[in-house]
N, C-alpha and C. Protein backbone atom coordinates (compact mmCIF):
# COMPACT_ATOMS: atom_id res chain seq x y z
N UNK A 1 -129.70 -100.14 -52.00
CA UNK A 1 -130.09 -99.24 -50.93
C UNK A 1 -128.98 -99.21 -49.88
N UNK A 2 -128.27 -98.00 -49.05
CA UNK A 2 -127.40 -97.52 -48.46
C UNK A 2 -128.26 -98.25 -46.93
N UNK A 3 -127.74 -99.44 -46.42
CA UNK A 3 -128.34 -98.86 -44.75
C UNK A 3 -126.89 -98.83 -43.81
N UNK A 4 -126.87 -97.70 -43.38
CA UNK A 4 -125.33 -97.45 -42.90
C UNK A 4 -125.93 -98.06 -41.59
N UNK A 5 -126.76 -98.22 -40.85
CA UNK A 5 -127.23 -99.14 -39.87
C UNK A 5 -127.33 -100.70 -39.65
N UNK A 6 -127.02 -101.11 -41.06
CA UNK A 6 -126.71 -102.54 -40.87
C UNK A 6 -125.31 -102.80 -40.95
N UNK A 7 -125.04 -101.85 -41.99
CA UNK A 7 -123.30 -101.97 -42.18
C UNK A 7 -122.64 -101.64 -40.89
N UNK A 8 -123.14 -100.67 -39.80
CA UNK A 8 -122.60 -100.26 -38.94
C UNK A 8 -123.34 -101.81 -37.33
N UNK A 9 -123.97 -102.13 -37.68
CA UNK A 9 -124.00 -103.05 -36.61
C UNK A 9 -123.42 -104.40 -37.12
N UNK A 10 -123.36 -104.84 -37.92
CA UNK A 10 -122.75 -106.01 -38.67
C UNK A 10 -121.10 -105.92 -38.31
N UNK A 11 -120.15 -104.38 -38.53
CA UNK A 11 -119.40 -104.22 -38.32
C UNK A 11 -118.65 -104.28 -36.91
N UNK A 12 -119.58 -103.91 -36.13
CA UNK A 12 -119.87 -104.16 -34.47
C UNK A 12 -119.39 -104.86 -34.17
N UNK A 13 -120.35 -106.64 -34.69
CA UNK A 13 -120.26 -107.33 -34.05
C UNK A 13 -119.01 -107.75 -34.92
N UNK A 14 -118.75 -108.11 -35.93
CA UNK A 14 -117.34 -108.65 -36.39
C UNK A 14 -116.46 -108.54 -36.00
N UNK A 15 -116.24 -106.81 -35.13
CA UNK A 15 -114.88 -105.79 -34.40
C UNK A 15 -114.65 -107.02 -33.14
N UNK A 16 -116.47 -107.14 -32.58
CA UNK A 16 -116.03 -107.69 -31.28
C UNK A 16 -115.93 -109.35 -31.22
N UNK A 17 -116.31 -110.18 -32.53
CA UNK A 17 -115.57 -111.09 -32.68
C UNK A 17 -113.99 -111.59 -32.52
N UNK A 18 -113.53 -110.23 -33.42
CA UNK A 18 -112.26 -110.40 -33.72
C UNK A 18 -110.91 -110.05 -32.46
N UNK A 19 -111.96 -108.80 -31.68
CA UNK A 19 -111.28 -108.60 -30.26
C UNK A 19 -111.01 -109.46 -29.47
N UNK A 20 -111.90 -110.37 -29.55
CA UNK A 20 -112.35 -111.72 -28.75
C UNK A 20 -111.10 -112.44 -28.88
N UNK A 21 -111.55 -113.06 -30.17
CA UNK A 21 -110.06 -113.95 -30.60
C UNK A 21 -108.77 -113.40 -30.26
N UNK A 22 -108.11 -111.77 -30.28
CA UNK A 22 -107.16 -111.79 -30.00
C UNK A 22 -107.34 -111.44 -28.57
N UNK A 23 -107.45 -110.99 -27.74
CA UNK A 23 -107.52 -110.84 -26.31
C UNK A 23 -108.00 -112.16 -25.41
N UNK A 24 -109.51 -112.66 -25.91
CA UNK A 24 -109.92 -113.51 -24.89
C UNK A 24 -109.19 -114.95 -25.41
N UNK A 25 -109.47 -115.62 -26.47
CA UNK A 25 -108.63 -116.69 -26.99
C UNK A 25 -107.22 -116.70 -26.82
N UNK A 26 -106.71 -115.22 -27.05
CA UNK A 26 -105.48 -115.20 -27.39
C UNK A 26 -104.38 -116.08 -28.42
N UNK A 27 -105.51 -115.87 -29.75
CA UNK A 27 -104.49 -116.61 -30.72
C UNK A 27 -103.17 -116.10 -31.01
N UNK A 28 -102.68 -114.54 -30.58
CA UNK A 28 -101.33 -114.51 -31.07
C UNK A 28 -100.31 -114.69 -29.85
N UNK A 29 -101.17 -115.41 -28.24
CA UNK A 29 -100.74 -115.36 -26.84
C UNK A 29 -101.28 -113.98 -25.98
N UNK A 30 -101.07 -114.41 -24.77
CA UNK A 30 -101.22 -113.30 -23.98
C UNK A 30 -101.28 -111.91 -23.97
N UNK A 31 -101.94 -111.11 -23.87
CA UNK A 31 -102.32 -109.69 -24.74
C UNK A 31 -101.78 -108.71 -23.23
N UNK A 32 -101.36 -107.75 -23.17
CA UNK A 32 -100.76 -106.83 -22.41
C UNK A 32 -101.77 -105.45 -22.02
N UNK A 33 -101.62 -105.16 -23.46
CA UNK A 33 -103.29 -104.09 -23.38
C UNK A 33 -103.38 -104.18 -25.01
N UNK A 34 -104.65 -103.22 -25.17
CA UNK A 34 -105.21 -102.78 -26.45
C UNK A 34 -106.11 -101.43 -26.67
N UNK A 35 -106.00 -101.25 -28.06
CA UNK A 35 -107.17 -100.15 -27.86
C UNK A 35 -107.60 -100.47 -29.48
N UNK A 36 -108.04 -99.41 -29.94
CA UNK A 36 -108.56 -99.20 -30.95
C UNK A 36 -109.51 -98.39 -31.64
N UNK A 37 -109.24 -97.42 -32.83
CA UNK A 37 -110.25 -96.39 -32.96
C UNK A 37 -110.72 -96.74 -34.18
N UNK A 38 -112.19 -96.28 -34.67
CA UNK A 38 -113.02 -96.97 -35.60
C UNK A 38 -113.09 -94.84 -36.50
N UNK A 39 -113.19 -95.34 -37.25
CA UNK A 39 -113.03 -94.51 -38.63
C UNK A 39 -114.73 -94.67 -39.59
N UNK A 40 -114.87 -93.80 -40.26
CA UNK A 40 -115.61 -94.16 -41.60
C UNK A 40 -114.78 -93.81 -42.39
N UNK A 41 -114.58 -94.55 -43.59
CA UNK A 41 -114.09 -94.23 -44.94
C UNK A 41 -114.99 -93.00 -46.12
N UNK A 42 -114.23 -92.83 -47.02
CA UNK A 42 -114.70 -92.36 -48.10
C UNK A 42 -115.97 -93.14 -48.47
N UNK A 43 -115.70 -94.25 -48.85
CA UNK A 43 -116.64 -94.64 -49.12
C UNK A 43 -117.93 -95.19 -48.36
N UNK A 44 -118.05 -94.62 -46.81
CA UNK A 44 -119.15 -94.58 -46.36
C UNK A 44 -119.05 -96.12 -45.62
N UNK A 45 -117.80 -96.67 -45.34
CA UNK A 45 -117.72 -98.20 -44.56
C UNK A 45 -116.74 -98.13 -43.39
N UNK A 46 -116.92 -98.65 -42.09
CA UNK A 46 -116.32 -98.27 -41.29
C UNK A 46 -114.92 -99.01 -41.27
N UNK A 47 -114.10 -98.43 -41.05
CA UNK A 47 -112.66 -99.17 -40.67
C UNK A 47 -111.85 -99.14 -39.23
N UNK A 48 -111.32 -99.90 -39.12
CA UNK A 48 -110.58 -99.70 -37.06
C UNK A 48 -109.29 -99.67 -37.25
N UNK A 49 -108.44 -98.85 -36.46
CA UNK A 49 -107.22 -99.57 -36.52
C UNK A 49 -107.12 -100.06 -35.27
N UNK A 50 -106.24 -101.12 -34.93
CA UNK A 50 -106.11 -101.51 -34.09
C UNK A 50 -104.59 -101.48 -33.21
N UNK A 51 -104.57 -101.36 -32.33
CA UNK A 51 -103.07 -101.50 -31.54
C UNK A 51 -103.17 -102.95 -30.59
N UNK A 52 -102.17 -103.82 -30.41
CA UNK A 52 -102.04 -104.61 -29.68
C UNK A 52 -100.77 -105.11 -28.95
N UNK A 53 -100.64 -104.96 -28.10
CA UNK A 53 -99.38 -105.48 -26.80
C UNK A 53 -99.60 -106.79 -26.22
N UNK A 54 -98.24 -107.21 -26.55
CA UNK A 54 -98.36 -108.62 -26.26
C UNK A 54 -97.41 -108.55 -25.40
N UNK A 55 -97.51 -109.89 -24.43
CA UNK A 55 -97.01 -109.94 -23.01
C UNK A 55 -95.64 -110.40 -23.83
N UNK A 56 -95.24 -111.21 -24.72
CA UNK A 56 -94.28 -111.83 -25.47
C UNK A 56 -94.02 -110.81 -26.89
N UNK A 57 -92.68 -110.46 -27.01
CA UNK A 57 -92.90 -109.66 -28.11
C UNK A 57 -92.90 -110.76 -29.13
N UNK A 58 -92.98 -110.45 -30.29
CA UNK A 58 -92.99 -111.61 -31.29
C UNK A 58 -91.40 -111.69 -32.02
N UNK A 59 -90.42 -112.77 -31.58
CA UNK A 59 -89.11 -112.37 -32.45
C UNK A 59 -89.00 -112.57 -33.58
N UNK A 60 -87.72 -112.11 -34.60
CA UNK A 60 -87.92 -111.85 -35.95
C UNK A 60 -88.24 -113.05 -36.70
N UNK A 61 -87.76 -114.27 -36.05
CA UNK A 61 -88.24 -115.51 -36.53
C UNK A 61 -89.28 -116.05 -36.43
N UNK A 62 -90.38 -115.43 -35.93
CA UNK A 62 -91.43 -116.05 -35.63
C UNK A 62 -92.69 -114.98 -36.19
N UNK A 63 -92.27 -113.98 -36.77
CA UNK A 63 -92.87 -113.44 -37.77
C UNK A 63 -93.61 -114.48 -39.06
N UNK A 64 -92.75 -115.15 -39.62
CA UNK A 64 -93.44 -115.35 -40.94
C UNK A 64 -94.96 -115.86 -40.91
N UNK A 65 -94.89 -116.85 -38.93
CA UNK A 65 -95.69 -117.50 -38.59
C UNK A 65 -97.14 -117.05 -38.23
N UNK A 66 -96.89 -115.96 -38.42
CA UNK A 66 -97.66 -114.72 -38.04
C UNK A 66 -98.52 -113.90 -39.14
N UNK A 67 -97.47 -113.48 -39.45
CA UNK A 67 -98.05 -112.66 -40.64
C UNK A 67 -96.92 -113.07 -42.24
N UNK A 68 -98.05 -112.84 -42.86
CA UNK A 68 -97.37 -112.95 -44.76
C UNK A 68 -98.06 -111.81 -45.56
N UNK A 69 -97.04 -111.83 -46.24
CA UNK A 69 -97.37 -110.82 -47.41
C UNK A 69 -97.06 -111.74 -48.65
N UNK A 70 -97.37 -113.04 -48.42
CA UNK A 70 -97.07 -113.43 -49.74
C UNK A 70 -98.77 -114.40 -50.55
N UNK A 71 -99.15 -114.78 -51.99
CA UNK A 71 -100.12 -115.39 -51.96
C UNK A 71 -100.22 -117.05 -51.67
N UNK A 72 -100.84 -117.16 -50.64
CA UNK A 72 -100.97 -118.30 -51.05
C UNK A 72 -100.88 -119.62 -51.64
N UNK A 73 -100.70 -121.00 -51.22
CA UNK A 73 -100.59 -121.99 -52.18
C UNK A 73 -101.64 -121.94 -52.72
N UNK A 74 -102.37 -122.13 -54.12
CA UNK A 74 -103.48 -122.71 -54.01
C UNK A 74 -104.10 -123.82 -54.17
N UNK A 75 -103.10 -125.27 -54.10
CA UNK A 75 -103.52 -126.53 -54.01
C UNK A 75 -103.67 -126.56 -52.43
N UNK A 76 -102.88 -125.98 -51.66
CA UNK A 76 -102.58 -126.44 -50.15
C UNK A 76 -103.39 -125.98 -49.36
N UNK A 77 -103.72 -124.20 -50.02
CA UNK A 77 -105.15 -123.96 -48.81
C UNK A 77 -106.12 -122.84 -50.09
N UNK A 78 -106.68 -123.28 -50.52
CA UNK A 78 -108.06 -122.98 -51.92
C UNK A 78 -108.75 -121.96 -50.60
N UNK A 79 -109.17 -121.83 -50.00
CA UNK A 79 -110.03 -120.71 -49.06
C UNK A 79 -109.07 -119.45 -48.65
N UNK A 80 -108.02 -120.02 -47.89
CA UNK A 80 -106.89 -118.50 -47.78
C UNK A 80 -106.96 -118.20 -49.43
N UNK A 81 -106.40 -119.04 -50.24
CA UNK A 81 -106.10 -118.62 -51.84
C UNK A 81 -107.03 -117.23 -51.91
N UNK A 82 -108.30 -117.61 -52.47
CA UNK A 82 -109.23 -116.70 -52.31
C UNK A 82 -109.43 -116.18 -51.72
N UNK A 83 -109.26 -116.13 -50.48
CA UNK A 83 -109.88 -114.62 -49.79
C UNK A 83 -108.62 -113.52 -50.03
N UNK A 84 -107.20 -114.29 -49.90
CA UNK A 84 -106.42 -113.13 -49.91
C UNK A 84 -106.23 -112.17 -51.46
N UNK A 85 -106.39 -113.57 -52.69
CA UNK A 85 -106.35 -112.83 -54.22
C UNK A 85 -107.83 -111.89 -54.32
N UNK A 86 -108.76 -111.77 -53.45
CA UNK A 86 -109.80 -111.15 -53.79
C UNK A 86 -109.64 -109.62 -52.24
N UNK A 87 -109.06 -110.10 -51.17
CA UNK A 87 -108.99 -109.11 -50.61
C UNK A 87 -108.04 -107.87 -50.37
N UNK A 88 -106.94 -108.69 -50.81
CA UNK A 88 -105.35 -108.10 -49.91
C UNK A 88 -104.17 -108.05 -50.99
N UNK A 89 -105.11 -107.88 -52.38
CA UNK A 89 -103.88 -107.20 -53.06
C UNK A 89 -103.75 -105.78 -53.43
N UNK A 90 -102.97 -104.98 -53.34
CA UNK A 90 -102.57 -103.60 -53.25
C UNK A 90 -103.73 -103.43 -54.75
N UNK A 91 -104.43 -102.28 -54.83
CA UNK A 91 -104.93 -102.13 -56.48
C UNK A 91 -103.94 -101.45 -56.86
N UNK A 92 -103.60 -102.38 -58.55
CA UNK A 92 -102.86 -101.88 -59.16
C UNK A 92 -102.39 -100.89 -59.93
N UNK A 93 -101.20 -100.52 -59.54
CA UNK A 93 -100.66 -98.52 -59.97
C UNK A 93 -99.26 -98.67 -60.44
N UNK A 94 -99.07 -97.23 -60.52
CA UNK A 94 -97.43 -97.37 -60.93
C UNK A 94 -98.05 -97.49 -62.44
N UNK A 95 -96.61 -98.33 -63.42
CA UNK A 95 -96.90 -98.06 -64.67
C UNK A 95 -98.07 -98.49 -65.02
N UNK A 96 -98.95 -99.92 -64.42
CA UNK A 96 -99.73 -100.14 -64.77
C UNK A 96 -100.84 -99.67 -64.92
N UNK A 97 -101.52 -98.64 -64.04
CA UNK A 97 -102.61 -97.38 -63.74
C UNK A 97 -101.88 -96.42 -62.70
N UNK A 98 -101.64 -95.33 -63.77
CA UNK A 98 -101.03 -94.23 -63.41
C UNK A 98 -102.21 -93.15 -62.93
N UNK A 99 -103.63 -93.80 -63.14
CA UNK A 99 -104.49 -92.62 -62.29
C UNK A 99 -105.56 -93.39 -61.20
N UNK A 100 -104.68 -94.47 -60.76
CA UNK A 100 -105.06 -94.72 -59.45
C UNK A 100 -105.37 -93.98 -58.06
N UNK A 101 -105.99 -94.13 -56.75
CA UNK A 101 -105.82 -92.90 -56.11
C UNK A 101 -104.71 -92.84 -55.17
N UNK A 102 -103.85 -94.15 -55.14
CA UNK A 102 -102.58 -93.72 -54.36
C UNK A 102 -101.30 -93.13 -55.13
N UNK A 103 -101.42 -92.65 -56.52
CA UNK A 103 -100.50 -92.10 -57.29
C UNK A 103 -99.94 -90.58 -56.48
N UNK A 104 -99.19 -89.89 -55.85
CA UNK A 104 -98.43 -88.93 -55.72
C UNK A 104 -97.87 -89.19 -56.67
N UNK A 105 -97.79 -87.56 -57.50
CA UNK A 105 -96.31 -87.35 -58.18
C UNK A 105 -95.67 -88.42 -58.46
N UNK A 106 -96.22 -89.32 -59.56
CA UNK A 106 -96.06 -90.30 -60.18
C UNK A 106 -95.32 -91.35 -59.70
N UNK A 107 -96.05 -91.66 -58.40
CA UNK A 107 -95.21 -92.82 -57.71
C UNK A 107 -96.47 -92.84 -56.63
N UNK A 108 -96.39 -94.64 -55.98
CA UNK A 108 -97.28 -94.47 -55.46
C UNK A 108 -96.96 -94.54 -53.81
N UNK A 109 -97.82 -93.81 -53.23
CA UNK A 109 -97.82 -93.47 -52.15
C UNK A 109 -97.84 -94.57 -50.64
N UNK A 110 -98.25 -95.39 -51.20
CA UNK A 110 -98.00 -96.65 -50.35
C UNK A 110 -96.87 -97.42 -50.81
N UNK A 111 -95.97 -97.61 -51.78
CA UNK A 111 -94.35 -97.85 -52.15
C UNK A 111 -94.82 -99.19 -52.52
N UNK A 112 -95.98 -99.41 -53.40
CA UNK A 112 -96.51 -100.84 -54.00
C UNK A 112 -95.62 -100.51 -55.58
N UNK A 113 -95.73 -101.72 -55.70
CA UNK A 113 -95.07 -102.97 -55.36
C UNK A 113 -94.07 -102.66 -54.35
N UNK A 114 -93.94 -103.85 -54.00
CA UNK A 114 -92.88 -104.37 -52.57
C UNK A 114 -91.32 -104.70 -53.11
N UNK A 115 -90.64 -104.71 -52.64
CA UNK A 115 -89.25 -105.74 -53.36
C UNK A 115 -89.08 -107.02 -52.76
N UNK A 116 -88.99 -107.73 -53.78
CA UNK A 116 -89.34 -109.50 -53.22
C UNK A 116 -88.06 -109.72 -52.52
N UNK A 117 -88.17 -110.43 -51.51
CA UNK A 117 -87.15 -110.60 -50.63
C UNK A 117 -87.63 -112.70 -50.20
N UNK A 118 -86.13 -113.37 -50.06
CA UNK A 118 -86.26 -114.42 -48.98
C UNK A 118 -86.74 -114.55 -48.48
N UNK A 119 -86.04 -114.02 -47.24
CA UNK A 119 -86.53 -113.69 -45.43
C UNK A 119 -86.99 -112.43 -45.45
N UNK A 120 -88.04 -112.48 -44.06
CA UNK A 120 -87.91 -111.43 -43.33
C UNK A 120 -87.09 -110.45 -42.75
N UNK A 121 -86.91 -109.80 -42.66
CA UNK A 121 -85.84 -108.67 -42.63
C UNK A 121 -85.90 -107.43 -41.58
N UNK A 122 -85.65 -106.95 -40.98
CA UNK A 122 -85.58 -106.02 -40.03
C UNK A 122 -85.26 -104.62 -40.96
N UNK A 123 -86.04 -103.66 -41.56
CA UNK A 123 -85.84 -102.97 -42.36
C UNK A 123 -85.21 -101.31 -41.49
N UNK A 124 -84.61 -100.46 -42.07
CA UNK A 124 -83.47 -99.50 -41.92
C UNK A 124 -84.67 -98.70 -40.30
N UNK A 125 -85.89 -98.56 -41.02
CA UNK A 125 -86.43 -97.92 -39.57
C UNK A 125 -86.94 -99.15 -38.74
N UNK A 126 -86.27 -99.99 -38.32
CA UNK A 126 -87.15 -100.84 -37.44
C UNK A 126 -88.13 -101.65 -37.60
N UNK A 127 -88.53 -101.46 -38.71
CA UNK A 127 -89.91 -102.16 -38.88
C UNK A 127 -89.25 -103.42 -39.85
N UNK A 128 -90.41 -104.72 -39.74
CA UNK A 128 -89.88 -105.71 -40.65
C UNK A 128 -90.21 -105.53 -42.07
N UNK A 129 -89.43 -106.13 -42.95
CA UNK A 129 -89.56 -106.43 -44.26
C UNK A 129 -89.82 -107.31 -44.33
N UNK A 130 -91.06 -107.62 -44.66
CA UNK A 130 -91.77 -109.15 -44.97
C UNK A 130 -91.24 -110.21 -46.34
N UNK A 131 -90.96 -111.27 -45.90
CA UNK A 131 -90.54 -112.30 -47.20
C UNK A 131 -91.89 -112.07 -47.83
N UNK A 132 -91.14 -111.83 -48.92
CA UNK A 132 -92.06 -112.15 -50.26
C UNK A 132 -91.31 -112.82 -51.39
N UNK A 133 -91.36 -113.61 -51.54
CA UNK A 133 -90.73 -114.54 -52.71
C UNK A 133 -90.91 -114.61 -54.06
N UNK A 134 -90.23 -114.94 -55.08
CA UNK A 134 -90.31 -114.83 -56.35
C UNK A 134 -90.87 -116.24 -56.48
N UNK A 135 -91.72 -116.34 -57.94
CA UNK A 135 -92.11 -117.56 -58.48
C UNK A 135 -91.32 -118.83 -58.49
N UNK A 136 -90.06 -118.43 -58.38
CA UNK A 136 -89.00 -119.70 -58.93
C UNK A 136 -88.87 -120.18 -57.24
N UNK A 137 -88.49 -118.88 -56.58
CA UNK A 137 -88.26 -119.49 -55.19
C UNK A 137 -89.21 -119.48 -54.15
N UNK A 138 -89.99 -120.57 -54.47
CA UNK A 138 -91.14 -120.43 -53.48
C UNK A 138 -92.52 -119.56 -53.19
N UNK A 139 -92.58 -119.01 -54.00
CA UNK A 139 -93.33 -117.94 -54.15
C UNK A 139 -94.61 -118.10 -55.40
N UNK A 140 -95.72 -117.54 -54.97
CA UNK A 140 -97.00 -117.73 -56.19
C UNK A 140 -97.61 -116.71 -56.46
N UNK A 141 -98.27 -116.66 -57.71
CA UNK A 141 -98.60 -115.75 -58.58
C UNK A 141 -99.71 -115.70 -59.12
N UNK A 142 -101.14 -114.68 -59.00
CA UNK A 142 -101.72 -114.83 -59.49
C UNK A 142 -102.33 -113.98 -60.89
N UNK A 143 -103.57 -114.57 -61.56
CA UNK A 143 -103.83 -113.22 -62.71
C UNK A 143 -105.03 -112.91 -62.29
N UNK A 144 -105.25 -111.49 -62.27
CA UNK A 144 -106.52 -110.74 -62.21
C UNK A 144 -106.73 -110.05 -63.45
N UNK A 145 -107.73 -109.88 -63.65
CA UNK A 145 -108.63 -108.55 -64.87
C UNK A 145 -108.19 -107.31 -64.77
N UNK A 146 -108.19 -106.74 -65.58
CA UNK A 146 -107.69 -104.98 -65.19
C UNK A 146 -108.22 -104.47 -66.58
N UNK A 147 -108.70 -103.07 -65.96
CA UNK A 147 -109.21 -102.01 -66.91
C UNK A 147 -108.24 -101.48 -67.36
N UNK A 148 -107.72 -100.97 -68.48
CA UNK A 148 -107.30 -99.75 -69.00
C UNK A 148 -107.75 -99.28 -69.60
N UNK A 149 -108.08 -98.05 -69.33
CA UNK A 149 -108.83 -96.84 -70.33
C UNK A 149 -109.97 -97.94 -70.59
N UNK A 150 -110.26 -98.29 -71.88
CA UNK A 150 -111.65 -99.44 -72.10
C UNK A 150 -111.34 -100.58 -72.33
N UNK A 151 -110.64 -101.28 -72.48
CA UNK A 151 -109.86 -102.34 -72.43
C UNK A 151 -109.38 -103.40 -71.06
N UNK A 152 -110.05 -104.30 -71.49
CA UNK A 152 -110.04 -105.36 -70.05
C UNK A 152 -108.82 -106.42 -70.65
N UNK A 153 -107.82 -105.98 -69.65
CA UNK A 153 -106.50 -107.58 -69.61
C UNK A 153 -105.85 -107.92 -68.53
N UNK A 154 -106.16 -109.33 -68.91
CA UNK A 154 -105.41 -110.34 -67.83
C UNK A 154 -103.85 -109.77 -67.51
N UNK A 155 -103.44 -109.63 -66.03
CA UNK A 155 -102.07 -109.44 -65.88
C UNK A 155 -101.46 -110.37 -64.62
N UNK A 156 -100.12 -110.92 -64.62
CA UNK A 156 -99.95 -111.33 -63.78
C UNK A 156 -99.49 -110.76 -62.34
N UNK A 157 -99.74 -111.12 -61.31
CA UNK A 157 -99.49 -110.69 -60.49
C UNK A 157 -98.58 -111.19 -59.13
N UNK A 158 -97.85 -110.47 -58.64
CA UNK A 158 -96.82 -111.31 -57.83
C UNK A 158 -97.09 -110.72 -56.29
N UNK A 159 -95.91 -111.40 -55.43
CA UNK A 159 -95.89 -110.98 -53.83
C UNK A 159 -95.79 -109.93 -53.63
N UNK A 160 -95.20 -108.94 -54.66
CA UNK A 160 -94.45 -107.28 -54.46
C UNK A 160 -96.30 -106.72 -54.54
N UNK A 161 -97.33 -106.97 -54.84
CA UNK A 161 -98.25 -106.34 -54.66
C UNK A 161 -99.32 -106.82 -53.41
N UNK A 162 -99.17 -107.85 -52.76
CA UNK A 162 -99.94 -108.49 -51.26
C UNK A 162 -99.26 -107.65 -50.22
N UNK A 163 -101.27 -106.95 -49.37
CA UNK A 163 -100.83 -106.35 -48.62
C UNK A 163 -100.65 -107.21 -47.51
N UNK A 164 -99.71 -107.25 -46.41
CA UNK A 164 -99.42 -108.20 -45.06
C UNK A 164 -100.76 -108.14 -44.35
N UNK A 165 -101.27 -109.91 -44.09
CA UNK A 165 -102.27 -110.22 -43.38
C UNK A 165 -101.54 -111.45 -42.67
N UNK A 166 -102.85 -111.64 -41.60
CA UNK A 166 -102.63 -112.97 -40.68
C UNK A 166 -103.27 -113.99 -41.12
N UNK A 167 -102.87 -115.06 -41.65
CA UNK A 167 -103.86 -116.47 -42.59
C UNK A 167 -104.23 -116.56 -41.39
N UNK A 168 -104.74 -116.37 -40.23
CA UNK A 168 -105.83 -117.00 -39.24
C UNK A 168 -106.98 -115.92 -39.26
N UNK A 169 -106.94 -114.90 -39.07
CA UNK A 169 -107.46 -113.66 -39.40
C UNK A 169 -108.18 -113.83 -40.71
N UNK A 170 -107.13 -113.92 -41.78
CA UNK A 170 -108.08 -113.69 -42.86
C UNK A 170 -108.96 -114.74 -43.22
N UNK A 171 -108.58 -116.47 -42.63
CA UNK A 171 -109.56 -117.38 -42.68
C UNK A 171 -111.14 -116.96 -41.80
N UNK A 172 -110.67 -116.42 -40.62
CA UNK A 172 -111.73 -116.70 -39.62
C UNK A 172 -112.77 -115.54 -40.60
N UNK A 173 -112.38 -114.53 -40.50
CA UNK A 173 -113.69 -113.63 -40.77
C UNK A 173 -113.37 -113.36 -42.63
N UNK A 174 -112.48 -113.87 -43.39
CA UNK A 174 -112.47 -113.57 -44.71
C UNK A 174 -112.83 -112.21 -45.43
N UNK A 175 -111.79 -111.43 -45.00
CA UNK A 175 -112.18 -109.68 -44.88
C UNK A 175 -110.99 -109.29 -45.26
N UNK A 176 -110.73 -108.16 -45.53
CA UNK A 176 -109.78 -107.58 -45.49
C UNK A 176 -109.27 -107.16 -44.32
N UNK A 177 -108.48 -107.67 -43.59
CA UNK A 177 -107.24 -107.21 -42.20
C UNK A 177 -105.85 -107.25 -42.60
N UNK A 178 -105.56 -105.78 -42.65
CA UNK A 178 -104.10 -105.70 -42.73
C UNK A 178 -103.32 -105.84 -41.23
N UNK A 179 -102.80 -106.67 -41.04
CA UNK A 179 -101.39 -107.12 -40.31
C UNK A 179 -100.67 -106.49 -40.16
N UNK A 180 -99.52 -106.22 -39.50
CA UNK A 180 -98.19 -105.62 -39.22
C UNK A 180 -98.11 -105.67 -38.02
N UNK A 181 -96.58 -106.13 -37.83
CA UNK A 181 -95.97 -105.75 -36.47
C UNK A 181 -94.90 -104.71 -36.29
């Protein structure tokens, strides 16, 4: 049964949990201003984006501390593990499902997979390029299930497909929150 009234007050209060933590707690420091506009999706669930100003900008080194786009250990933290392999990996496209819904003109529209990188990076428009690491160097990998056509197979999966979250974020409320600075 659809109750867009629980989904929509449940969502409420989670928004104003999470406002909390970053403004009144100030887990990422001192907040400058904010706003934020709330959406419904396609599929009938609400989404926010959020903007946030911080009194401190965050420098390029102090990114990783912040936000990752990479998975998880999963001896070191088994709860991030899971929430992020079940929330925050891109669904898989490109050669693997070519009738996904972010496919444009046979490429996908969000530029998933990522290119695994070291470091963080200051990318050509300004924005960072998040380390994402390869298996050998530091980096982990998981396998999920996948449909094709009728056919269910295990594939592996790497950093070039994790969308950027905050491991404090995604511990506290275990949701999907995409990150970026």
């Amino acid at each position: 049964v659809d109750r867009h009234d629980l989904v929509a007050r449940v969502f409420k209060r989670k928004l104003s949990k999470l406002m909390g933590a970053i403004t009144k707690i100030q887990i990422y420091g001192e907040t400058r201003c904010w706003m934020y506009s709330i959406e419904w999706q396609k599929r009938g669930l609400p989404h926010a984006h959020i903007l946030i100003w911080l009194m401190e900008k965050l420098r390029p080194n102090e990114i990783d501390n912040v936000i990752s786009a990479e998975i998880p250990d999963p001896e070191e933290d088994p709860l991030l593990y899971e929430v992020i392999v079940k929330n925050m990996l891109h669904g898989t496209c490109g050669n693997l499902n070519r009738s996904s819904p972010c496919m444009v003109d046979g490429k996908c529209s969000k530029k998933y997979p990522k290119n695994l990188i070291q470091e963080t990076q200051t990318g050509e428009d300004g924005y960072p390029v998040y380390r994402r690491r390869k298996k050998g160097d530091g980096g982990f990998t998981t396998k999920i299930q996948m449909k094709v056509g009728t056919i269910h197979q295990e594939i592996e999966i790497d950093n070039g497909w994790v969308v950027p979250f905050s491991p404090i974020l995604s511990k506290m409320f275990q949701a999907h929150i995409n990150v970026e600075s």
